[in-house]
C-alpha atoms as a PDB file:
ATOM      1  CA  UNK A   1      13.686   0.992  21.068  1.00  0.00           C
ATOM      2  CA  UNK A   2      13.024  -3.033  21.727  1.00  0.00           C
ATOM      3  CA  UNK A   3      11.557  -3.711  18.185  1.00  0.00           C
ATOM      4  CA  UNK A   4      11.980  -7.626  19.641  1.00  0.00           C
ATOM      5  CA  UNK A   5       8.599  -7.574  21.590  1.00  0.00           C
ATOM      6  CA  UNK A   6       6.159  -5.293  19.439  1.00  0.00           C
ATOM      7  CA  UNK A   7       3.011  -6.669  17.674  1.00  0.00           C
ATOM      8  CA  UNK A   8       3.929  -6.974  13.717  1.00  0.00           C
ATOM      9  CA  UNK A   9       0.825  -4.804  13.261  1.00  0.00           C
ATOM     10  CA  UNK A  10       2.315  -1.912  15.044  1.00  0.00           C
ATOM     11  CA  UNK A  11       5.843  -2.445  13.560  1.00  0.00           C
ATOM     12  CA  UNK A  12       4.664  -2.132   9.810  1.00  0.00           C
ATOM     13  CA  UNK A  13       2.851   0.893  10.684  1.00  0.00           C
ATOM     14  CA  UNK A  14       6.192   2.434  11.855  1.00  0.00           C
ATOM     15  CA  UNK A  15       7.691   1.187   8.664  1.00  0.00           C
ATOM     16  CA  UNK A  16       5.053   3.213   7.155  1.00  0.00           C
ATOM     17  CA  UNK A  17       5.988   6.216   8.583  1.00  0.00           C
ATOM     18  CA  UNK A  18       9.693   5.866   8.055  1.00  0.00           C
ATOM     19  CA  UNK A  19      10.513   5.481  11.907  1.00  0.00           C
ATOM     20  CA  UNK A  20      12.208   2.373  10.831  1.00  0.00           C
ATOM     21  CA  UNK A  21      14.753   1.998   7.740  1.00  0.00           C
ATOM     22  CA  UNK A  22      16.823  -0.732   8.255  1.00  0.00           C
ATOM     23  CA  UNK A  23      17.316  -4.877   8.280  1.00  0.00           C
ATOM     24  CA  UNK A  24      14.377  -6.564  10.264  1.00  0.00           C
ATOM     25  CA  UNK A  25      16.539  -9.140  12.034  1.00  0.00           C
ATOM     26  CA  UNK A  26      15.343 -10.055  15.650  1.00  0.00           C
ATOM     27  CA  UNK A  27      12.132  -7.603  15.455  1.00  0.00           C
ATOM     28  CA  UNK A  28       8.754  -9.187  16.500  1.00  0.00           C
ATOM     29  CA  UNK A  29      10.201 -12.355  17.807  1.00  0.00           C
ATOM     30  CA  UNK A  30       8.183 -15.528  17.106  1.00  0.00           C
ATOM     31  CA  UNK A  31       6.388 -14.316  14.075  1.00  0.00           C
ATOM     32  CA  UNK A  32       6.965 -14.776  10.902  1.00  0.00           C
ATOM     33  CA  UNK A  33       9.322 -12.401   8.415  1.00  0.00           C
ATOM     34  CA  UNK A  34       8.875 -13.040   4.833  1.00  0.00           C
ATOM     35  CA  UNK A  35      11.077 -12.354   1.167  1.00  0.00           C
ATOM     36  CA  UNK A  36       8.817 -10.263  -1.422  1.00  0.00           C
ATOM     37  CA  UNK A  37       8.865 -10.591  -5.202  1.00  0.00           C
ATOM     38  CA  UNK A  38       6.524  -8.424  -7.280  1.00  0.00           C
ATOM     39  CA  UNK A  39       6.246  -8.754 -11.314  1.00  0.00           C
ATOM     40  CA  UNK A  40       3.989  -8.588 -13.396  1.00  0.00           C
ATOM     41  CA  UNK A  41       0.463 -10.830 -14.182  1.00  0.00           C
ATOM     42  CA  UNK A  42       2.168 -11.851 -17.147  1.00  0.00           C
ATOM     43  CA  UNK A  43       5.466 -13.217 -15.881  1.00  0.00           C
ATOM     44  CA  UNK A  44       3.320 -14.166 -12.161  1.00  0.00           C
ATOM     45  CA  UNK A  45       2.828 -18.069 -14.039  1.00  0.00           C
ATOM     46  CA  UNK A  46       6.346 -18.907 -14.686  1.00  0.00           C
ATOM     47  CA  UNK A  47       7.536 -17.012 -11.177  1.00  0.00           C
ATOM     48  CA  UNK A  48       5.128 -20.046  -9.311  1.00  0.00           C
ATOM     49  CA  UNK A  49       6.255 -22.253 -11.178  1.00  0.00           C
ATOM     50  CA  UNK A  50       9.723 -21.871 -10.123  1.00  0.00           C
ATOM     51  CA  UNK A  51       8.725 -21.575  -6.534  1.00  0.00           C
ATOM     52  CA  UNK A  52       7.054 -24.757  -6.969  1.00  0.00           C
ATOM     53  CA  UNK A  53      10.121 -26.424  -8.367  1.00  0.00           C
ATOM     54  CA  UNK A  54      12.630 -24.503  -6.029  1.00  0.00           C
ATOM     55  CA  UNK A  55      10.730 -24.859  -2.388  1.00  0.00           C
ATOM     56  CA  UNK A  56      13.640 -25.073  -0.281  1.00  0.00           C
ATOM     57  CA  UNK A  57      15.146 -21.736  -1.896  1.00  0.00           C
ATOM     58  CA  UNK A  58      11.647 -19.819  -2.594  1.00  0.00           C
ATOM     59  CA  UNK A  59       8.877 -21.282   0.024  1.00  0.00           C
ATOM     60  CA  UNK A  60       6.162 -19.629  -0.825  1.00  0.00           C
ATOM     61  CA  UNK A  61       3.979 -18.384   1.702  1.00  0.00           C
ATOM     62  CA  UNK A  62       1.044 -15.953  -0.131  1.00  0.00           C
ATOM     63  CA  UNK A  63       0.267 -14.613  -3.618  1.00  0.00           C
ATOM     64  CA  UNK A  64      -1.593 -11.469  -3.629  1.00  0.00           C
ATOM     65  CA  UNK A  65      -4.033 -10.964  -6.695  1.00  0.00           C
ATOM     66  CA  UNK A  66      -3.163  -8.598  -9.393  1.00  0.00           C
ATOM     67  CA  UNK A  67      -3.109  -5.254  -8.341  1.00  0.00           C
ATOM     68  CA  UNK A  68      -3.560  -6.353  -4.649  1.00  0.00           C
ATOM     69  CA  UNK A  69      -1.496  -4.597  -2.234  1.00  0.00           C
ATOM     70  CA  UNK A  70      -2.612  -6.420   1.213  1.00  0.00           C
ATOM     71  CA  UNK A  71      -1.178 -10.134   2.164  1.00  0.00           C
ATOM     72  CA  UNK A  72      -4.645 -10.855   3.591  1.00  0.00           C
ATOM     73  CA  UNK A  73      -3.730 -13.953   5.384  1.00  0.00           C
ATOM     74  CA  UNK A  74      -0.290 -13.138   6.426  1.00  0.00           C
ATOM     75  CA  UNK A  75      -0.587  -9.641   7.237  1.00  0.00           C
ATOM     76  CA  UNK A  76      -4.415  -8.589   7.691  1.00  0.00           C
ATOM     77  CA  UNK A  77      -4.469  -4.624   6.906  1.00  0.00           C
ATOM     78  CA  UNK A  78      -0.726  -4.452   5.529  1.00  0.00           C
ATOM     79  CA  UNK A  79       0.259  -2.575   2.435  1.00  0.00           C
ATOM     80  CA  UNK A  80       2.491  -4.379   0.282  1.00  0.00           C
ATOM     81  CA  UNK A  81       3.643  -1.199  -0.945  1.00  0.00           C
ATOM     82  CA  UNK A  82       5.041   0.666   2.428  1.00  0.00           C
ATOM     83  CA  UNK A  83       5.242  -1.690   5.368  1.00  0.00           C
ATOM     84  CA  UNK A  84       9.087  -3.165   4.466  1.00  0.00           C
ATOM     85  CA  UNK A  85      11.658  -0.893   4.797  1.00  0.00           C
ATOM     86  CA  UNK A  86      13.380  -0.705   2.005  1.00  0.00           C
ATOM     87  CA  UNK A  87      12.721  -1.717  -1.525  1.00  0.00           C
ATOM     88  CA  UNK A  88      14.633  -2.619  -4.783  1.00  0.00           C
ATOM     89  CA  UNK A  89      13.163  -2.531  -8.505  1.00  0.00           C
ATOM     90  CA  UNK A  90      14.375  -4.041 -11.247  1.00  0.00           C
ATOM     91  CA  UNK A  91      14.359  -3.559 -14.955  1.00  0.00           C
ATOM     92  CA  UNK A  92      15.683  -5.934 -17.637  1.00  0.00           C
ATOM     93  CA  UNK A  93      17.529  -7.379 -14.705  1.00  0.00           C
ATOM     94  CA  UNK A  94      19.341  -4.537 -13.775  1.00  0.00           C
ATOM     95  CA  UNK A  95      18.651  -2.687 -10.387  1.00  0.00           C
ATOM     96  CA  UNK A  96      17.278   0.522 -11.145  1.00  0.00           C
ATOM     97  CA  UNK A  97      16.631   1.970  -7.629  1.00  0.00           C
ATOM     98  CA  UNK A  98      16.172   1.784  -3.755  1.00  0.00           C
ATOM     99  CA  UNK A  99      12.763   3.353  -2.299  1.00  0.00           C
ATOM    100  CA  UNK A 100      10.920   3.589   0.808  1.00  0.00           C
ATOM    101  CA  UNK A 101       7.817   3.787  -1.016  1.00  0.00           C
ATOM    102  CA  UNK A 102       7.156   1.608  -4.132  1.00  0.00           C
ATOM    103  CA  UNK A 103       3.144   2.879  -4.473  1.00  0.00           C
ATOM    104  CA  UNK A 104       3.432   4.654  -7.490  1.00  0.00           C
ATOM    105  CA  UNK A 105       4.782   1.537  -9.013  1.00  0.00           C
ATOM    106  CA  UNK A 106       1.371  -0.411  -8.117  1.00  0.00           C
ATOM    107  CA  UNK A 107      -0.621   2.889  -9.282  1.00  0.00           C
ATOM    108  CA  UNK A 108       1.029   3.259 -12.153  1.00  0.00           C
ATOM    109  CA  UNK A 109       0.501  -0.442 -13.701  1.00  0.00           C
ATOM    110  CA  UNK A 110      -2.508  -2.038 -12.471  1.00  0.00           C
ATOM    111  CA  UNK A 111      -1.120  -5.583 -13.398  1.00  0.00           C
ATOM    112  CA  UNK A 112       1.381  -6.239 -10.351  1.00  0.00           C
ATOM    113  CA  UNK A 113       1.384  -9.907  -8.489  1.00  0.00           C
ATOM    114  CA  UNK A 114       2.959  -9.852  -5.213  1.00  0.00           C
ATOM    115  CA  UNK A 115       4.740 -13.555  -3.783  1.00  0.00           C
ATOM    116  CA  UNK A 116       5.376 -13.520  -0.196  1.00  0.00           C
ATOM    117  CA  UNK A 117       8.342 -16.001   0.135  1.00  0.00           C
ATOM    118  CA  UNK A 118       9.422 -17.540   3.308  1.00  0.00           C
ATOM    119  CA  UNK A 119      12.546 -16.311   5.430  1.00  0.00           C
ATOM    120  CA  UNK A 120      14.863 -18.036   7.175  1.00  0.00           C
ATOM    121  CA  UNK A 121      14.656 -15.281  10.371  1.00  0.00           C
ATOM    122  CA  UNK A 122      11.652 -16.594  11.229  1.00  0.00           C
ATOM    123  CA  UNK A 123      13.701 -19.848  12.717  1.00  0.00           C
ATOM    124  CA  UNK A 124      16.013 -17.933  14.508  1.00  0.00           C
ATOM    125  CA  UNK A 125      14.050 -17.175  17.395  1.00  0.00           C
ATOM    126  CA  UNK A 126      13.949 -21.061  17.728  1.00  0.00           C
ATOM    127  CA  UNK A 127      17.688 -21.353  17.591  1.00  0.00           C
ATOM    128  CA  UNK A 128      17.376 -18.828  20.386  1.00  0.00           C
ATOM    129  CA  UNK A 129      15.552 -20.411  22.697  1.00  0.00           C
ATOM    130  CA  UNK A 130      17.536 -23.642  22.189  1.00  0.00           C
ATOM    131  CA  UNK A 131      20.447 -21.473  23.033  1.00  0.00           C
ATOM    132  CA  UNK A 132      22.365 -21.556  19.539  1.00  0.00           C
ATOM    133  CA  UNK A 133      23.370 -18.336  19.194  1.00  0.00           C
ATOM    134  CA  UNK A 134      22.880 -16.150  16.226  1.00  0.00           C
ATOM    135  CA  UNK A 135      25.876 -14.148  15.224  1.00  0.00           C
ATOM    136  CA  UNK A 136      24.289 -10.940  13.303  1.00  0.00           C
ATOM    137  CA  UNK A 137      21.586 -10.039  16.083  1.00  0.00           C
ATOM    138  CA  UNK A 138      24.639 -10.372  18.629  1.00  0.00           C
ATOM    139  CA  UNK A 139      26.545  -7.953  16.147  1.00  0.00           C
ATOM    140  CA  UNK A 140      23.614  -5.737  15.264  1.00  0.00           C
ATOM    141  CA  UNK A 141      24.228  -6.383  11.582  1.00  0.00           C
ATOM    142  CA  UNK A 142      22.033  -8.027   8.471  1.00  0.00           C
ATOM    143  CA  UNK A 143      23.167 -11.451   7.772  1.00  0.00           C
ATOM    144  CA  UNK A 144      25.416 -12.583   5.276  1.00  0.00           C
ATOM    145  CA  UNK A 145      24.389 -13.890   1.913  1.00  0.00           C
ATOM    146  CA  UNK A 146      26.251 -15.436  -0.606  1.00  0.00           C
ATOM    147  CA  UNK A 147      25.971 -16.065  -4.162  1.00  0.00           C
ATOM    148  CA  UNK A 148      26.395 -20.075  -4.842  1.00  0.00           C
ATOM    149  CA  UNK A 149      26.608 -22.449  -8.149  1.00  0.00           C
ATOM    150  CA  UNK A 150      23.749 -24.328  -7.050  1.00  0.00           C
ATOM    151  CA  UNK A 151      21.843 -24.172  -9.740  1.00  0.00           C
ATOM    152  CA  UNK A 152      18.469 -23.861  -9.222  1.00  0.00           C
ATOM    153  CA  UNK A 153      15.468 -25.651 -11.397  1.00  0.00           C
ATOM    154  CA  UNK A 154      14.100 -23.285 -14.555  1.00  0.00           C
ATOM    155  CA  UNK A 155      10.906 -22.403 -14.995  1.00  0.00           C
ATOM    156  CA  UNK A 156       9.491 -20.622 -18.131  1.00  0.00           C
ATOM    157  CA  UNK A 157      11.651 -16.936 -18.555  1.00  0.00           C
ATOM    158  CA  UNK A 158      13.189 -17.691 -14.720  1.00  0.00           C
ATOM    159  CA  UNK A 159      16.854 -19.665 -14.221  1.00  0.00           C
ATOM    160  CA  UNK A 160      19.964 -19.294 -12.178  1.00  0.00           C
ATOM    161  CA  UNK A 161      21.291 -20.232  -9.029  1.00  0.00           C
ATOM    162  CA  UNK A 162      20.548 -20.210  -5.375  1.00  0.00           C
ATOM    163  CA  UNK A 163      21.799 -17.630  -2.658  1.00  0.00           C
ATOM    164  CA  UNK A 164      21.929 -18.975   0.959  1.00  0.00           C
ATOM    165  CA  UNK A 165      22.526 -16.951   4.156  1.00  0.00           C
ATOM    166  CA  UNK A 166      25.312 -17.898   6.945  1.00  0.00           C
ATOM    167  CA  UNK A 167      25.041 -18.407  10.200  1.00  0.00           C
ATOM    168  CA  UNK A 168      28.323 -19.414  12.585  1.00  0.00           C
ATOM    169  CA  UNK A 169      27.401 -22.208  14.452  1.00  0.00           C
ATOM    170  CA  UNK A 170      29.398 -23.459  17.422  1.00  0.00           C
ATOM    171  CA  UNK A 171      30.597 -27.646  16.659  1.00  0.00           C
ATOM    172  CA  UNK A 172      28.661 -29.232  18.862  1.00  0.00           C
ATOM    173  CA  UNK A 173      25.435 -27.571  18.931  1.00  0.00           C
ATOM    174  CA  UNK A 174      25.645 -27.998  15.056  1.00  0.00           C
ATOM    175  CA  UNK A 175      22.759 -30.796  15.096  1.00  0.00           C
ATOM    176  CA  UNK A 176      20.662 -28.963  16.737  1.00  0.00           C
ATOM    177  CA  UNK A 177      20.487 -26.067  14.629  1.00  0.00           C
ATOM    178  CA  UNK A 178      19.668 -28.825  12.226  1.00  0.00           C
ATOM    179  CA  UNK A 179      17.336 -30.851  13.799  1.00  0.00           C
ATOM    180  CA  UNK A 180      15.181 -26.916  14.675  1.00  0.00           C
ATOM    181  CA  UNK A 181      15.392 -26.014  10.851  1.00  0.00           C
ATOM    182  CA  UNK A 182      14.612 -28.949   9.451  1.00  0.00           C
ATOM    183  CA  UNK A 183      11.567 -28.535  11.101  1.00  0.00           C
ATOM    184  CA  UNK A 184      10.207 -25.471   9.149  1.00  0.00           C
ATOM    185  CA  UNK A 185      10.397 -25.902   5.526  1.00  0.00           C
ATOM    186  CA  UNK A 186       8.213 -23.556   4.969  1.00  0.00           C
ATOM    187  CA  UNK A 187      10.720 -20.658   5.921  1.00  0.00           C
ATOM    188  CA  UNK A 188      14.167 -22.618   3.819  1.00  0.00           C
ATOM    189  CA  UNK A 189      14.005 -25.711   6.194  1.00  0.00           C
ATOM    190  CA  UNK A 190      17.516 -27.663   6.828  1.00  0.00           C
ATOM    191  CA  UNK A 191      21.219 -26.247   5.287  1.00  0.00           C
ATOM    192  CA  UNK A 192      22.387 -26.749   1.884  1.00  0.00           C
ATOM    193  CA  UNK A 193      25.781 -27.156   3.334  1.00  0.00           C
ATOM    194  CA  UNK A 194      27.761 -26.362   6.416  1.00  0.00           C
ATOM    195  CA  UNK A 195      31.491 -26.289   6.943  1.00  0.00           C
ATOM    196  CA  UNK A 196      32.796 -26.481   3.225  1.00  0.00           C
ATOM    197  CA  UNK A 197      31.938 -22.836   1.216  1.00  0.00           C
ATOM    198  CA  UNK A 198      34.446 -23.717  -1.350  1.00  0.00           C
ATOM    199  CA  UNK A 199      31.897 -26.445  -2.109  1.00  0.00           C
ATOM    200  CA  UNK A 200      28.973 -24.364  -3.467  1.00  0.00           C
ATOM    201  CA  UNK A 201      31.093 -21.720  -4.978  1.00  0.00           C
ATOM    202  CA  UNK A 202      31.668 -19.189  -2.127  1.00  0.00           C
ATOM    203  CA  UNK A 203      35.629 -18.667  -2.024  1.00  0.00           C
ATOM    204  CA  UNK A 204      35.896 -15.618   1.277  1.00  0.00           C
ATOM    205  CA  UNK A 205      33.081 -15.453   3.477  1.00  0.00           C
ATOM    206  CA  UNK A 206      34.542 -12.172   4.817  1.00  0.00           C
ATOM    207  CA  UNK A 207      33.196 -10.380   1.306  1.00  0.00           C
ATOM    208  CA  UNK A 208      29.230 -11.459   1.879  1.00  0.00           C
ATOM    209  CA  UNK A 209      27.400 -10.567  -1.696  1.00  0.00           C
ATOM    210  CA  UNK A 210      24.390  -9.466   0.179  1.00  0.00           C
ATOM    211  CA  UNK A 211      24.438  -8.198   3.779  1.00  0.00           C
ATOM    212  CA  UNK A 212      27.209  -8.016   6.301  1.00  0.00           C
ATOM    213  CA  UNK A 213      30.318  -9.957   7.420  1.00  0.00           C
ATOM    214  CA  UNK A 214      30.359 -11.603  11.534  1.00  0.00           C
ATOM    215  CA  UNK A 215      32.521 -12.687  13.336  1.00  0.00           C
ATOM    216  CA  UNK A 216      33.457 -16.336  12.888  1.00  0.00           C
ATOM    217  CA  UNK A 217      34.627 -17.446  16.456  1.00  0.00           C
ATOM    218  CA  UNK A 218      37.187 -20.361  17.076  1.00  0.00           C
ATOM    219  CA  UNK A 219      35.346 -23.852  16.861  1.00  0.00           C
ATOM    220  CA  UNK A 220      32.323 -22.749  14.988  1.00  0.00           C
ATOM    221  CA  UNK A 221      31.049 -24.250  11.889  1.00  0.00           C
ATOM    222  CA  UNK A 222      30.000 -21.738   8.980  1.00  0.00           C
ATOM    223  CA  UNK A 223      26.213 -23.359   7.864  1.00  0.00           C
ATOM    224  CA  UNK A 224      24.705 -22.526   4.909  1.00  0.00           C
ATOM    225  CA  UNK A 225      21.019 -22.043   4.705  1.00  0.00           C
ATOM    226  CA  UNK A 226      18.562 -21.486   1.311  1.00  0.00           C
ATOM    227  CA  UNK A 227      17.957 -17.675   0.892  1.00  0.00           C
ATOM    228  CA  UNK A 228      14.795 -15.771  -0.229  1.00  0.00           C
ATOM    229  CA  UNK A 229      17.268 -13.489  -1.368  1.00  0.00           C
ATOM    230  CA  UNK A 230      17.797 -15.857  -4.299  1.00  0.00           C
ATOM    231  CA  UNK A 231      14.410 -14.420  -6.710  1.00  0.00           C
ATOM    232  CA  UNK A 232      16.553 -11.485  -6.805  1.00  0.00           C
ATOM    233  CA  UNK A 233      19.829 -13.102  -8.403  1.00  0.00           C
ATOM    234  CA  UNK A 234      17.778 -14.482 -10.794  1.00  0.00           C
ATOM    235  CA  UNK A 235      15.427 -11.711 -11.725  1.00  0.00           C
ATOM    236  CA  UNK A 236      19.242 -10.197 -12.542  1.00  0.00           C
ATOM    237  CA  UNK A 237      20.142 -13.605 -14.519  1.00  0.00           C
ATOM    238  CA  UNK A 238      16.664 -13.925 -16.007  1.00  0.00           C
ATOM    239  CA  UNK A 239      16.354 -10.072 -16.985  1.00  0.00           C
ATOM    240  CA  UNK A 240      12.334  -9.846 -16.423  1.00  0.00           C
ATOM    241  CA  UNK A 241      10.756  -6.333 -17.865  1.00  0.00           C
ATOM    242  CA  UNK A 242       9.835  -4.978 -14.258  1.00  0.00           C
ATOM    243  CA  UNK A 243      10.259  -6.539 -10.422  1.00  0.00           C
ATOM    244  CA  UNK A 244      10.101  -5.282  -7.005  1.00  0.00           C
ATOM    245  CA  UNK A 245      11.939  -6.952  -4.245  1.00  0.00           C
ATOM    246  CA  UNK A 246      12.572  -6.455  -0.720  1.00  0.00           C
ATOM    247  CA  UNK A 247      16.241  -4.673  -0.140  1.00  0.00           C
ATOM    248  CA  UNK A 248      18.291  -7.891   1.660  1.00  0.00           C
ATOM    249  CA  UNK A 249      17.710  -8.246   5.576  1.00  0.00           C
ATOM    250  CA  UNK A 250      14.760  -5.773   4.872  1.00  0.00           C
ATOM    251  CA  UNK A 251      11.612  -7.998   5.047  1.00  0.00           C
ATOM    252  CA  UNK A 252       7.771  -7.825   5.136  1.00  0.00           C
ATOM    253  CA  UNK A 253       6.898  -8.825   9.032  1.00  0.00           C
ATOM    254  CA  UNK A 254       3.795 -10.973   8.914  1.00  0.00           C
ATOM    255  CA  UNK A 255       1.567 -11.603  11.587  1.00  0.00           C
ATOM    256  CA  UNK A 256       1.572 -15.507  11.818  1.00  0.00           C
ATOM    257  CA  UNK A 257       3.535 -17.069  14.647  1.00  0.00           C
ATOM    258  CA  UNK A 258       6.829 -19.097  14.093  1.00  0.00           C
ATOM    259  CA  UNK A 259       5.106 -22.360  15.598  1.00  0.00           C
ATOM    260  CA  UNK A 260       2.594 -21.960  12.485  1.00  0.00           C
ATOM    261  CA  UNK A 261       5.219 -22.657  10.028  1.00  0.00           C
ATOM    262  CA  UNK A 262       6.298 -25.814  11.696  1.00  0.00           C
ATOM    263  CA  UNK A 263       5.362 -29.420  10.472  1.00  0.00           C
END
């Protein structure tokens, strides 16, 4: 099935009933896909705090209130607790579990804030239409992350460094991917670096931390984008009590359009 052209709306509720499992990439083109982090009310000041200091890594889009399971202005109806399809929870930093499902987590503690962090698939549709192509929806796969030593900027309990995400990009249509990025920093905005891995700590981009290797074709340029994925490298640094995260390449579908996001 062409997930590419569906309403958000009607792709969540498949979500819901487990007719759809795996990364989001390329579904409901031009809207919106977004990272979620879920702690609790007590650690939810320090956790905006760090989004405020980190925006290019952890661009936040919505905070739900405590207890809330509905992003009410980026996905009218949703349920924070079913419509992404896969979750991960952490405790004390370590990764307890993959679920489907995480509502017995918000029924069982009352006290849950959910963040709704911009993605960087929500420009790829963009880099489409411009006619840079994008390597893991030509390959059918989730996109590779990496773990970097960019250090990111504490906040209260939270520290450690960013991740990005890679995307091949042919030479000469390098400053155009740019240029189209650079326009949305609400969803990671321009690259961190492009070309030189080695520089920000990634030694073999053929071993992704997160995701899946692609194909790097002769005369493209690896670029290096700021990842939503990086909450979850340092909920594992920081060691928090309790936190729910979207699975990598698994992410909440919202229904605002692309464009929205733009300057």
């Amino acid at each position: 099935m062409d997930y590419s052209q569906m309403a958000p709306a009607d792709v969540r509720a498949l979500i819901r009933k487990g007719e759809i499992t795996g990364p989001t990439t390329g579904m409901c083109s031009g809207y919106a896909q977004g990272n979620l982090v879920v702690l609790p009310r007590a650690l939810a000041w320090d956790f905006l705090l760090f989004c405020q200091r980190n925006p290019k890594a952890c661009p936040l889009l919505e905070v739900a209130d405590a207890g809330e399971r509905t992003f009410a202005a980026f996905g009218r109806g949703s349920d924070i607790a079913t419509d992404i399809p896969r979750y991960r929870v952490y405790e004390h930093g370590k990764l307890t579990g993959e679920y489907t499902d995480v509502t017995k987590f918000f029924e069982q503690r009352g006290d849950l804030v959910s963040f709704l962090i911009g993605c960087s698939f929500s420009f790829e549709s963009g880099l489409l239409e411009a006619g840079v192509p994008v390597r893991q929806i030509e390959e059918g796969v989730n996109v590779p992350m990496y773990n970097t030593s960019i250090a990111c900027t504490p906040a209260g309990v939270f520290s450690g460094n960013m991740v990005v995400s890679m995307r091949p990009i042919p030479h000469a249509l390098v400053p155009m991917a740019v240029a189209i990025t650079a326009g949305m920093p609400r969803v990671h905005g321009m690259p961190v670096q492009i070309g030189a891995p080695e520089a920000i700590g990634i030694q073999d981009l053929a071993h992704p931390d997160y995701g899946d290797p692609v194909t790097i074709r002769p005369g493209e340029v690896p670029v290096f984008w700021p990842c939503g994925v990086t909450p979850q490298a340092v909920v594992m640094h920081s060691k928090p009590e309790f936190c729910i995260t979207h699975a990598p390449g698994h992410m909440f579908l919202t229904d605002v359009k692309n464009v929205q996001l733009k300057y």
